[in-house]
PDB file of N, CA and C in Angstrom:
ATOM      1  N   UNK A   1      -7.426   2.080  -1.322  1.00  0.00           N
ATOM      2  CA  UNK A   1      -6.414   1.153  -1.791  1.00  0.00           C
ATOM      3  C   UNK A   1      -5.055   1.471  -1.196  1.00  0.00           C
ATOM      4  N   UNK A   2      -4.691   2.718  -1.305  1.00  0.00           N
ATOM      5  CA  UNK A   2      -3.511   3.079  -0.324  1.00  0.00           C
ATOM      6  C   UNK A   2      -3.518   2.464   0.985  1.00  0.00           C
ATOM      7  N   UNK A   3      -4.161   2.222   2.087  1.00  0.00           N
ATOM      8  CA  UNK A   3      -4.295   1.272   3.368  1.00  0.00           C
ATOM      9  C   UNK A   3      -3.457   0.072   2.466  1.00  0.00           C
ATOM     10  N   UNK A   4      -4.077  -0.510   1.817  1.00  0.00           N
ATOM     11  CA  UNK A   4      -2.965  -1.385   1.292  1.00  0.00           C
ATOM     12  C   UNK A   4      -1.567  -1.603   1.118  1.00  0.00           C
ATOM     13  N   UNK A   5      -1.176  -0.638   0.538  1.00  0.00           N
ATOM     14  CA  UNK A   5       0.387  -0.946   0.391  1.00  0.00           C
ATOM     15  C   UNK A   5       0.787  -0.580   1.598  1.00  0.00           C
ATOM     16  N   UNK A   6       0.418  -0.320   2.490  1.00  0.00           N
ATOM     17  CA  UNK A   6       1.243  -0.477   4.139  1.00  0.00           C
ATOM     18  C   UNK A   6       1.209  -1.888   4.628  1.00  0.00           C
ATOM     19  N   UNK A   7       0.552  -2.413   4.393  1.00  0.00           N
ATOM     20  CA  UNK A   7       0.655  -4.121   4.474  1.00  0.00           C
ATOM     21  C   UNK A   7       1.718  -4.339   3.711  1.00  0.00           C
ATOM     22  N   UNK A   8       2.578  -4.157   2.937  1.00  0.00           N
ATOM     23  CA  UNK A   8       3.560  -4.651   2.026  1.00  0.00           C
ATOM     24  C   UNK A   8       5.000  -3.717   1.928  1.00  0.00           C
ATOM     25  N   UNK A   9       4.939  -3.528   2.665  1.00  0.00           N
ATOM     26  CA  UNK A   9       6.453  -2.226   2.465  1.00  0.00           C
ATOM     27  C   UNK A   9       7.073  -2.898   1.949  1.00  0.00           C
ATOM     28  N   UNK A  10       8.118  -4.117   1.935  1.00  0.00           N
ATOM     29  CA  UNK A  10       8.487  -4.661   1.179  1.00  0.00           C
ATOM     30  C   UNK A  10       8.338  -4.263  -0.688  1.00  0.00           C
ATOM     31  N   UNK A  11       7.169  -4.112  -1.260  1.00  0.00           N
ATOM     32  CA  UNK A  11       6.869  -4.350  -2.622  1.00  0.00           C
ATOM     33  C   UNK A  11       7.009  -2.756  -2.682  1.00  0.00           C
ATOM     34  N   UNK A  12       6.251  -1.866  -1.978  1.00  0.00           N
ATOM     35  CA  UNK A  12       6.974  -0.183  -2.068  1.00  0.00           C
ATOM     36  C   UNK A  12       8.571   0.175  -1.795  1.00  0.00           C
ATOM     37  N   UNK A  13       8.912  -0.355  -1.043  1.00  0.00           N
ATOM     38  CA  UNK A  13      10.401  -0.066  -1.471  1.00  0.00           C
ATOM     39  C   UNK A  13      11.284  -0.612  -2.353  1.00  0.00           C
ATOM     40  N   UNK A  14      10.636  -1.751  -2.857  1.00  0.00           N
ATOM     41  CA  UNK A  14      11.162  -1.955  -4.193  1.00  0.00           C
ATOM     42  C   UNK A  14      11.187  -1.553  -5.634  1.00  0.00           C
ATOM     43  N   UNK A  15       9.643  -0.913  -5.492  1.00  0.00           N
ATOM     44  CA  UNK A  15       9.425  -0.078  -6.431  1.00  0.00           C
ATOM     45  C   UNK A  15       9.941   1.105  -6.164  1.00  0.00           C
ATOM     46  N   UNK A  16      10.012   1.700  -5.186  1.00  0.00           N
ATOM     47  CA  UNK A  16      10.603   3.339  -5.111  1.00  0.00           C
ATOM     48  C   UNK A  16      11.870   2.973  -5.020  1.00  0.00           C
ATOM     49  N   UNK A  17      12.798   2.422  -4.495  1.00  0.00           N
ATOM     50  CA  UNK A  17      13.757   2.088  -4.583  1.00  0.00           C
ATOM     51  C   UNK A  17      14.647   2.327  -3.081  1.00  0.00           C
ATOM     52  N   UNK A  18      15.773   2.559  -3.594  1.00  0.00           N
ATOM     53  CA  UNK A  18      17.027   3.028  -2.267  1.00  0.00           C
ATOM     54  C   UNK A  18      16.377   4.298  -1.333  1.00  0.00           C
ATOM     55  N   UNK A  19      15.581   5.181  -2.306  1.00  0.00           N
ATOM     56  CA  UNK A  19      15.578   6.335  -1.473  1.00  0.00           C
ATOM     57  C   UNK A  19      14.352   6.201  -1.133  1.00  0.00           C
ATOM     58  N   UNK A  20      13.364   5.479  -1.046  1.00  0.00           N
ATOM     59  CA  UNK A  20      12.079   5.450  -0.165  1.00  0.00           C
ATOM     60  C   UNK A  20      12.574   5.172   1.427  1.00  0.00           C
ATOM     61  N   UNK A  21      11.657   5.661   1.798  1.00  0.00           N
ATOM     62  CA  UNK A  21      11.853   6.459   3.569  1.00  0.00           C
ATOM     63  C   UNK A  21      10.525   5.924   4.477  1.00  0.00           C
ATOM     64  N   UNK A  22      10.305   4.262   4.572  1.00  0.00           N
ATOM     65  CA  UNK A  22       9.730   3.807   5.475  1.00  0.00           C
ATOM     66  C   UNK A  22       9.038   4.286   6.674  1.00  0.00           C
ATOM     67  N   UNK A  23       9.708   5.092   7.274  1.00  0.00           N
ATOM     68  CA  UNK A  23       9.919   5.821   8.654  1.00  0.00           C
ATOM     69  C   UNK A  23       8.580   6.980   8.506  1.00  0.00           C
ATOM     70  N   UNK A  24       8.401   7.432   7.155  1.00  0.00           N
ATOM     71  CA  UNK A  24       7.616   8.552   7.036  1.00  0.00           C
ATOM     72  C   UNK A  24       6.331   7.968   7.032  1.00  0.00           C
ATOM     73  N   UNK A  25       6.253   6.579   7.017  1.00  0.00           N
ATOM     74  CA  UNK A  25       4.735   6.507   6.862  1.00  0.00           C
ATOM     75  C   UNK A  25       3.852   6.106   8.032  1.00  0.00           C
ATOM     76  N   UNK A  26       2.445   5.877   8.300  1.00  0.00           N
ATOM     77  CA  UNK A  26       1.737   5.702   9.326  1.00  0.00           C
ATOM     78  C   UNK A  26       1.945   4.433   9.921  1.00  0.00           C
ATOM     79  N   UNK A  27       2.117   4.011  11.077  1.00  0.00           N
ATOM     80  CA  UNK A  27       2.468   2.817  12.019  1.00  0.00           C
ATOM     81  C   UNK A  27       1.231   2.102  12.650  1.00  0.00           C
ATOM     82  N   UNK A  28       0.369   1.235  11.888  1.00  0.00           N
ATOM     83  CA  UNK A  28      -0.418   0.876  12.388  1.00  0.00           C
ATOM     84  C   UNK A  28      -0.705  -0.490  11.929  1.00  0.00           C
ATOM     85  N   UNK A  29      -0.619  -1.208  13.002  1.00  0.00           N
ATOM     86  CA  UNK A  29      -1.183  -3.132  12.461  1.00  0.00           C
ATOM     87  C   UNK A  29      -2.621  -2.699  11.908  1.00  0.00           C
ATOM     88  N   UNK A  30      -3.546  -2.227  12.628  1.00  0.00           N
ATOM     89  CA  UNK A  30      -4.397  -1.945  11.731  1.00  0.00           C
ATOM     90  C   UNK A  30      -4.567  -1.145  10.796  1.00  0.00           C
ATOM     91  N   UNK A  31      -4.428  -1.545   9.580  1.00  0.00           N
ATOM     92  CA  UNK A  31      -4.272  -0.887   8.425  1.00  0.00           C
ATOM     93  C   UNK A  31      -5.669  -0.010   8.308  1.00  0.00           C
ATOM     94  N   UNK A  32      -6.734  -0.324   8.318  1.00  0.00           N
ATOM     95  CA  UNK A  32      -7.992  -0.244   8.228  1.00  0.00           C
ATOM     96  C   UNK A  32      -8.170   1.391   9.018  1.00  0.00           C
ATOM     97  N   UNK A  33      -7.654   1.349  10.411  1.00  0.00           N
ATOM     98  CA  UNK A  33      -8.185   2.565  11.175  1.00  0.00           C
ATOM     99  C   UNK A  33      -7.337   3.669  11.051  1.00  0.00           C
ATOM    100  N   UNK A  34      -6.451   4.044   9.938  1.00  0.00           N
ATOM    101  CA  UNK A  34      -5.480   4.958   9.669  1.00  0.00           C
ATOM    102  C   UNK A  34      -6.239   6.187   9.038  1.00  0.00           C
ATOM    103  N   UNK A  35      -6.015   7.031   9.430  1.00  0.00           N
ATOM    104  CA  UNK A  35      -6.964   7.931   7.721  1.00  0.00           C
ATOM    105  C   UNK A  35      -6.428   7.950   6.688  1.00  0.00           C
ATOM    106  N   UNK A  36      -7.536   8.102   6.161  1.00  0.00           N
ATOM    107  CA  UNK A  36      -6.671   7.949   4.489  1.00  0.00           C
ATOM    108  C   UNK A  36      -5.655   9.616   4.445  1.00  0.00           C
ATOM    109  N   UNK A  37      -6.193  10.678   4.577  1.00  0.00           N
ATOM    110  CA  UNK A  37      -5.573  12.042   4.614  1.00  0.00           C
ATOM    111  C   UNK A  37      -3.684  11.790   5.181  1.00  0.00           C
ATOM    112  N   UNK A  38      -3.839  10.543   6.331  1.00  0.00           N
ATOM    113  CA  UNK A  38      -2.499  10.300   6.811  1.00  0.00           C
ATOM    114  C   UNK A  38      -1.687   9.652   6.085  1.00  0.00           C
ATOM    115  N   UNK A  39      -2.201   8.509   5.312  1.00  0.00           N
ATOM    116  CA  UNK A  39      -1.462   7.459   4.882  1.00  0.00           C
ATOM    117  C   UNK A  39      -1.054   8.160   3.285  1.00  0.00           C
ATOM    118  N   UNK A  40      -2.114   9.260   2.741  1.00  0.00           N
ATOM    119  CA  UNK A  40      -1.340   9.902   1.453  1.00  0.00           C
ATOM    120  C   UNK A  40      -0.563  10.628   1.908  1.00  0.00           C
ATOM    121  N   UNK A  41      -0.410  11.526   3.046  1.00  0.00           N
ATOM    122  CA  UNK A  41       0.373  12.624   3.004  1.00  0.00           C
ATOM    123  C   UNK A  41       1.573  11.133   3.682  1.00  0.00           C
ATOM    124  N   UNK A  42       2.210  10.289   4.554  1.00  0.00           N
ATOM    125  CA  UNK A  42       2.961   9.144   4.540  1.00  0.00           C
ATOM    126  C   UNK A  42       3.583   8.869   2.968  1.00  0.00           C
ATOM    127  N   UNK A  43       2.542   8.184   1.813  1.00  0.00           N
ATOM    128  CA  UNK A  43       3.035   8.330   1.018  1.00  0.00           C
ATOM    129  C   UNK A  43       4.103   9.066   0.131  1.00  0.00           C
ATOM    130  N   UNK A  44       3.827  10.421   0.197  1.00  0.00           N
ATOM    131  CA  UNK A  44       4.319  11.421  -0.491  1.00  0.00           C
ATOM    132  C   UNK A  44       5.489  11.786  -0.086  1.00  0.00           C
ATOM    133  N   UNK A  45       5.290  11.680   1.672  1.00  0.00           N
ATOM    134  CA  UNK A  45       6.697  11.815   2.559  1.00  0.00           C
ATOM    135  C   UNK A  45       8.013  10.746   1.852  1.00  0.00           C
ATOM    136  N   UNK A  46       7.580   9.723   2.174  1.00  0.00           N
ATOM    137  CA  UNK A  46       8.332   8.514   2.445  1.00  0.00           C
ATOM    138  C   UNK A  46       8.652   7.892   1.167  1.00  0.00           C
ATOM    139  N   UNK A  47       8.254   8.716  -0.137  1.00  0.00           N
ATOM    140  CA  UNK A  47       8.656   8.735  -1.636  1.00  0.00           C
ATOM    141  C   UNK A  47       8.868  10.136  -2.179  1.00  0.00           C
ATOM    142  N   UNK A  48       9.369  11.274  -1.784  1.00  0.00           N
ATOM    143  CA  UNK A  48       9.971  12.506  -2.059  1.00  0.00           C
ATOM    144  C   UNK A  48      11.128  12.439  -2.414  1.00  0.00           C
ATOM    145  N   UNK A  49      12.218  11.501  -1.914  1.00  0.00           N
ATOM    146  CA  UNK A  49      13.241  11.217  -2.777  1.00  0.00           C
ATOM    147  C   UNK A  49      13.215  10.422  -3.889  1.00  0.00           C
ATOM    148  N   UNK A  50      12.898   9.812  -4.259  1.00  0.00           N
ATOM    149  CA  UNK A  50      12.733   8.459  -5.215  1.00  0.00           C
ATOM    150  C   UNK A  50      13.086   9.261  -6.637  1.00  0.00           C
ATOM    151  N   UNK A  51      14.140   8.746  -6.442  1.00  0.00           N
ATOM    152  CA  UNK A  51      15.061   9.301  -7.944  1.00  0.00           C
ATOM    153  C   UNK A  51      13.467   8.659  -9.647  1.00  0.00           C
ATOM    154  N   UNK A  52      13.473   7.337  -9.376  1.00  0.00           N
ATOM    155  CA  UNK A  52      12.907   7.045 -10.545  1.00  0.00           C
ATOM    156  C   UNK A  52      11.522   7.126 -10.521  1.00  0.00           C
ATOM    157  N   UNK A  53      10.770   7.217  -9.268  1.00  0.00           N
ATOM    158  CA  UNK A  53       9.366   7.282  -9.932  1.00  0.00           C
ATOM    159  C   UNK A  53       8.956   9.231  -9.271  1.00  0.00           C
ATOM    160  N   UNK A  54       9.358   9.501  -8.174  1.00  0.00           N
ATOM    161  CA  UNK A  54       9.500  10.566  -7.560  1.00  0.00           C
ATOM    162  C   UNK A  54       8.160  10.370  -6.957  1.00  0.00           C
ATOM    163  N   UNK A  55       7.718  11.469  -6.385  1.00  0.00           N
ATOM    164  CA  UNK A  55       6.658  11.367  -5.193  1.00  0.00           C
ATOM    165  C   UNK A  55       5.269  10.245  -5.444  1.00  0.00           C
ATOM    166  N   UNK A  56       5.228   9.237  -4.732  1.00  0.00           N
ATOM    167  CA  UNK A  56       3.484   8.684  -5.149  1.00  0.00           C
ATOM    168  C   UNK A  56       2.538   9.707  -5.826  1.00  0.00           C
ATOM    169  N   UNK A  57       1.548   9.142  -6.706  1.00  0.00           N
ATOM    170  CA  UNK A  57       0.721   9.794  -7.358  1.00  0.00           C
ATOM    171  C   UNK A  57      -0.126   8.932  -7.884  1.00  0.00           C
ATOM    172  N   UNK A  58      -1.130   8.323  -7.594  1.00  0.00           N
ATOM    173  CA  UNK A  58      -2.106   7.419  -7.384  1.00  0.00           C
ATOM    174  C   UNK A  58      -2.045   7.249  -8.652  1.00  0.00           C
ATOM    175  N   UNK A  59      -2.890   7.994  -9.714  1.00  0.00           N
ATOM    176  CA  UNK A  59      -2.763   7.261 -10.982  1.00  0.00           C
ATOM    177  C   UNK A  59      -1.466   6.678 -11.593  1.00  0.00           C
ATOM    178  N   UNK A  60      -0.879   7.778 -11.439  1.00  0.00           N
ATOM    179  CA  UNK A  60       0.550   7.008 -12.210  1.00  0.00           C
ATOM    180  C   UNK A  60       1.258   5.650 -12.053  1.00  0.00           C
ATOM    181  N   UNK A  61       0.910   5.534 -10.277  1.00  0.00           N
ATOM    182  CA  UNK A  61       1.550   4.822  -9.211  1.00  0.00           C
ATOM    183  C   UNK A  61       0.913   3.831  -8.944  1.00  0.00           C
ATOM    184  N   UNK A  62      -0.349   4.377  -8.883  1.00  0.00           N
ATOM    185  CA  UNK A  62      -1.863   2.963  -8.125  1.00  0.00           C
ATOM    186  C   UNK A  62      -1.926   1.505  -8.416  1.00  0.00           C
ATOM    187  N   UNK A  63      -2.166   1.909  -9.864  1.00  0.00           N
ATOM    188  CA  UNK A  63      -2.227   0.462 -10.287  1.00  0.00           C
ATOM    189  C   UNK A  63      -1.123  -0.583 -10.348  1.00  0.00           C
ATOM    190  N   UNK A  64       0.538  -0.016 -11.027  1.00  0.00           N
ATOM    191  CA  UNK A  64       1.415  -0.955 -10.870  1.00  0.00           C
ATOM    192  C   UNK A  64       1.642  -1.134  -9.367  1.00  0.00           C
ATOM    193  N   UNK A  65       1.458  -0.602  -8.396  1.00  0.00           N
ATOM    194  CA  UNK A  65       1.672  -0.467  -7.038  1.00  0.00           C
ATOM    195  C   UNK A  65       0.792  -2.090  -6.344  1.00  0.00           C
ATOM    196  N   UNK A  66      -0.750  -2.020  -6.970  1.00  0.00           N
ATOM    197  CA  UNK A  66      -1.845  -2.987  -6.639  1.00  0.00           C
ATOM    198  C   UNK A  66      -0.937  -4.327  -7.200  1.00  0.00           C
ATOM    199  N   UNK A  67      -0.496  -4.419  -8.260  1.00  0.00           N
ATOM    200  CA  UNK A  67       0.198  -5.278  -9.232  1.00  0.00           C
ATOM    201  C   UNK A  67       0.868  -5.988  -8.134  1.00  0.00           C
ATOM    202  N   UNK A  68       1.682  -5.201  -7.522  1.00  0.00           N
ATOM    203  CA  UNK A  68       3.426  -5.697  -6.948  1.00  0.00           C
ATOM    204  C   UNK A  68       2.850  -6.154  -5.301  1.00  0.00           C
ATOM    205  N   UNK A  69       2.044  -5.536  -4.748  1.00  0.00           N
ATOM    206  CA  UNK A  69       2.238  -5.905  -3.727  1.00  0.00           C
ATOM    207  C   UNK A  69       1.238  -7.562  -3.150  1.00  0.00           C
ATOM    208  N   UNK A  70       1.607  -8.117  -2.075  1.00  0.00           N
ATOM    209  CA  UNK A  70       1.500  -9.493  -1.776  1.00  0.00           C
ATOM    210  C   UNK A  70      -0.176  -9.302  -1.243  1.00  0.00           C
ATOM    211  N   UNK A  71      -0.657 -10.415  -2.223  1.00  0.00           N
ATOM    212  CA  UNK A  71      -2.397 -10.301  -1.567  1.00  0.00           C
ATOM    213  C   UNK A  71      -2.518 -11.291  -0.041  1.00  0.00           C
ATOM    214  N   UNK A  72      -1.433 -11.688   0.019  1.00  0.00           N
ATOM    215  CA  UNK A  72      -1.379 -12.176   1.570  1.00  0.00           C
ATOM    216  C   UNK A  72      -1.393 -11.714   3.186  1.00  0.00           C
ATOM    217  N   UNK A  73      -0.660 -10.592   2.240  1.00  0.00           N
ATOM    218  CA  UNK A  73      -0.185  -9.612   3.375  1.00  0.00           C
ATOM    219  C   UNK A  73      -1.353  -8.677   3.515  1.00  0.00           C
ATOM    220  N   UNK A  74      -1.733  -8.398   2.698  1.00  0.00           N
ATOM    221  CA  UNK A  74      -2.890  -7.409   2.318  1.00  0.00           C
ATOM    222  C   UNK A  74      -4.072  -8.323   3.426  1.00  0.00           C
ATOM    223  N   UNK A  75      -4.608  -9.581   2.957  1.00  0.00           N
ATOM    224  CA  UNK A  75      -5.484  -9.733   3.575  1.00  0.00           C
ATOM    225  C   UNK A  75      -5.584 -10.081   5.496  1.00  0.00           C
ATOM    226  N   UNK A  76      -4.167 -10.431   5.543  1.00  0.00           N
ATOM    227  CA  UNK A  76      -3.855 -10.582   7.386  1.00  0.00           C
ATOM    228  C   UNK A  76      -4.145  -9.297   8.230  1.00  0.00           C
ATOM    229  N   UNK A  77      -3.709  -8.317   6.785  1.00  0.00           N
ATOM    230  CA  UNK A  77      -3.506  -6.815   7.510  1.00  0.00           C
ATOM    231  C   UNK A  77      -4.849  -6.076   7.479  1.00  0.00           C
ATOM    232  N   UNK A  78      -5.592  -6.797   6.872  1.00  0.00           N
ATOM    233  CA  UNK A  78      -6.947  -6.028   6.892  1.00  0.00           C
ATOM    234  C   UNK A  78      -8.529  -6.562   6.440  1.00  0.00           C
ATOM    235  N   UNK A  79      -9.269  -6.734   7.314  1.00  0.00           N
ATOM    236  CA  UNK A  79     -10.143  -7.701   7.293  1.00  0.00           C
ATOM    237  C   UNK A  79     -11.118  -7.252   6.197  1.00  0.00           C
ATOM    238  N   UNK A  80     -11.482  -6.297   5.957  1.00  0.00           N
ATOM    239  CA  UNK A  80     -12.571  -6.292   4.387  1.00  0.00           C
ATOM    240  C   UNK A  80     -11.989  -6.701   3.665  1.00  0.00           C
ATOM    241  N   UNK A  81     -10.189  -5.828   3.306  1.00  0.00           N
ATOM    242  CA  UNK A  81     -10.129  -6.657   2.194  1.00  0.00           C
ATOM    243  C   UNK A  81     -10.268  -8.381   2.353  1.00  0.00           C
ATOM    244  N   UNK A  82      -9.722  -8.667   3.118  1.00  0.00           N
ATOM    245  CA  UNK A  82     -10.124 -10.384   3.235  1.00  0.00           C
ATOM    246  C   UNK A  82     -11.757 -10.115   2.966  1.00  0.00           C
ATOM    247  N   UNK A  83     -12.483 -10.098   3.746  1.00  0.00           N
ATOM    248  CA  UNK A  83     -13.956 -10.712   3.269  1.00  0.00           C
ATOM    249  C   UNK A  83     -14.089 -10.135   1.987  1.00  0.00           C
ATOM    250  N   UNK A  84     -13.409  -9.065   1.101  1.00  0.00           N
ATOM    251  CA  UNK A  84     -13.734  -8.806  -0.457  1.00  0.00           C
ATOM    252  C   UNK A  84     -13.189 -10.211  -0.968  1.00  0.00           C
ATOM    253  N   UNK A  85     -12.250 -10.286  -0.355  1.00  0.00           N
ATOM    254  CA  UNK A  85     -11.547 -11.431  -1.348  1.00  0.00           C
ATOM    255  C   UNK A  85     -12.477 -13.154  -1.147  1.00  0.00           C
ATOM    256  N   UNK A  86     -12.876 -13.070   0.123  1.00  0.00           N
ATOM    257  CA  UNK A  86     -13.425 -14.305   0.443  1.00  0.00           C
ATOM    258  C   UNK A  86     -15.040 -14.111  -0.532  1.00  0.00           C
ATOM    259  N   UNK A  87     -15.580 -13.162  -0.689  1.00  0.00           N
ATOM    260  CA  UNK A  87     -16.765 -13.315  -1.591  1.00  0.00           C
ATOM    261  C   UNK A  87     -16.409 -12.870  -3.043  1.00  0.00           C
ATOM    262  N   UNK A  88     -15.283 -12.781  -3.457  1.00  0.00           N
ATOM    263  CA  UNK A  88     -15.676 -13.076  -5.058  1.00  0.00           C
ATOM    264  C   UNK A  88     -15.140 -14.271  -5.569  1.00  0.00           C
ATOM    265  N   UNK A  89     -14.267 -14.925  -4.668  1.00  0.00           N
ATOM    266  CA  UNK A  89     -14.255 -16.258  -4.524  1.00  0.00           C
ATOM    267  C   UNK A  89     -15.342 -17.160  -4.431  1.00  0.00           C
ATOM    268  N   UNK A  90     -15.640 -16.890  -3.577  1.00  0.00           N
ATOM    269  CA  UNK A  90     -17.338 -17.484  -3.630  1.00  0.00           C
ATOM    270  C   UNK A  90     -18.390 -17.530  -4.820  1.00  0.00           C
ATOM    271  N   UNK A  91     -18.023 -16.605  -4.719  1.00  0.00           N
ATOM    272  CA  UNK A  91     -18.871 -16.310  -6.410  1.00  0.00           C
ATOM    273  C   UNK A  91     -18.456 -17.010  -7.621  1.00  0.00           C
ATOM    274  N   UNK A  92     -17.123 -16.560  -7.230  1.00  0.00           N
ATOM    275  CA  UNK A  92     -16.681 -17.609  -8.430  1.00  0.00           C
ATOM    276  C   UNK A  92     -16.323 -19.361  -8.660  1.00  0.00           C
ATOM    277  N   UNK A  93     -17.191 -19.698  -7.474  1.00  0.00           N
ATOM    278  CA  UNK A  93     -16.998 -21.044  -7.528  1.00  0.00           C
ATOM    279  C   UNK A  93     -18.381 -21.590  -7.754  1.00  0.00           C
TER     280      UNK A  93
END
């Protein structure tokens, strides 16, 4: 789920606020081929200042994080999640 919120920096720096640090995290259009080992230790970097929530921490963080960020962006930036999203749609029709 973390691959995710790199599709959305936007919705992470709003939640971390002024002092989230963009720059620290992994640079890749493909969200998908990043490791995950990179994109947490990115996380942790690039939210070490964050006066109000302080470093990412998946539980604490995960879910309002899933909440905020754009399922649009999410799915351009990464093709399972699109085909997750295109079959429970399906399903649900």
């Amino acid at each position: 789920m973390e691959s995710w919120f790199l599709a959305d920096l936007g919705a992470l720096s709003a939640y971390y606020g002024d002092q989230f640090n963009p720059a620290a995290l992994p640079s890749n259009a493909r969200i998908e081929q990043i490791k995950k080992t990179d994109i947490l230790e990115g996380l942790k970097r690039a939210t070490s200042r964050s006066r109000t929530k302080g470093k990412y921490h998946k539980t604490r963080h995960g879910f309002d994080l899933l909440e905020s960020i754009d399922p649009s962006k999410v799915r351009a930036a990464s093709p399972h999640a699109d085909a997750l999203i295109v079959t429970l749609l399906d399903q649900l029709s």
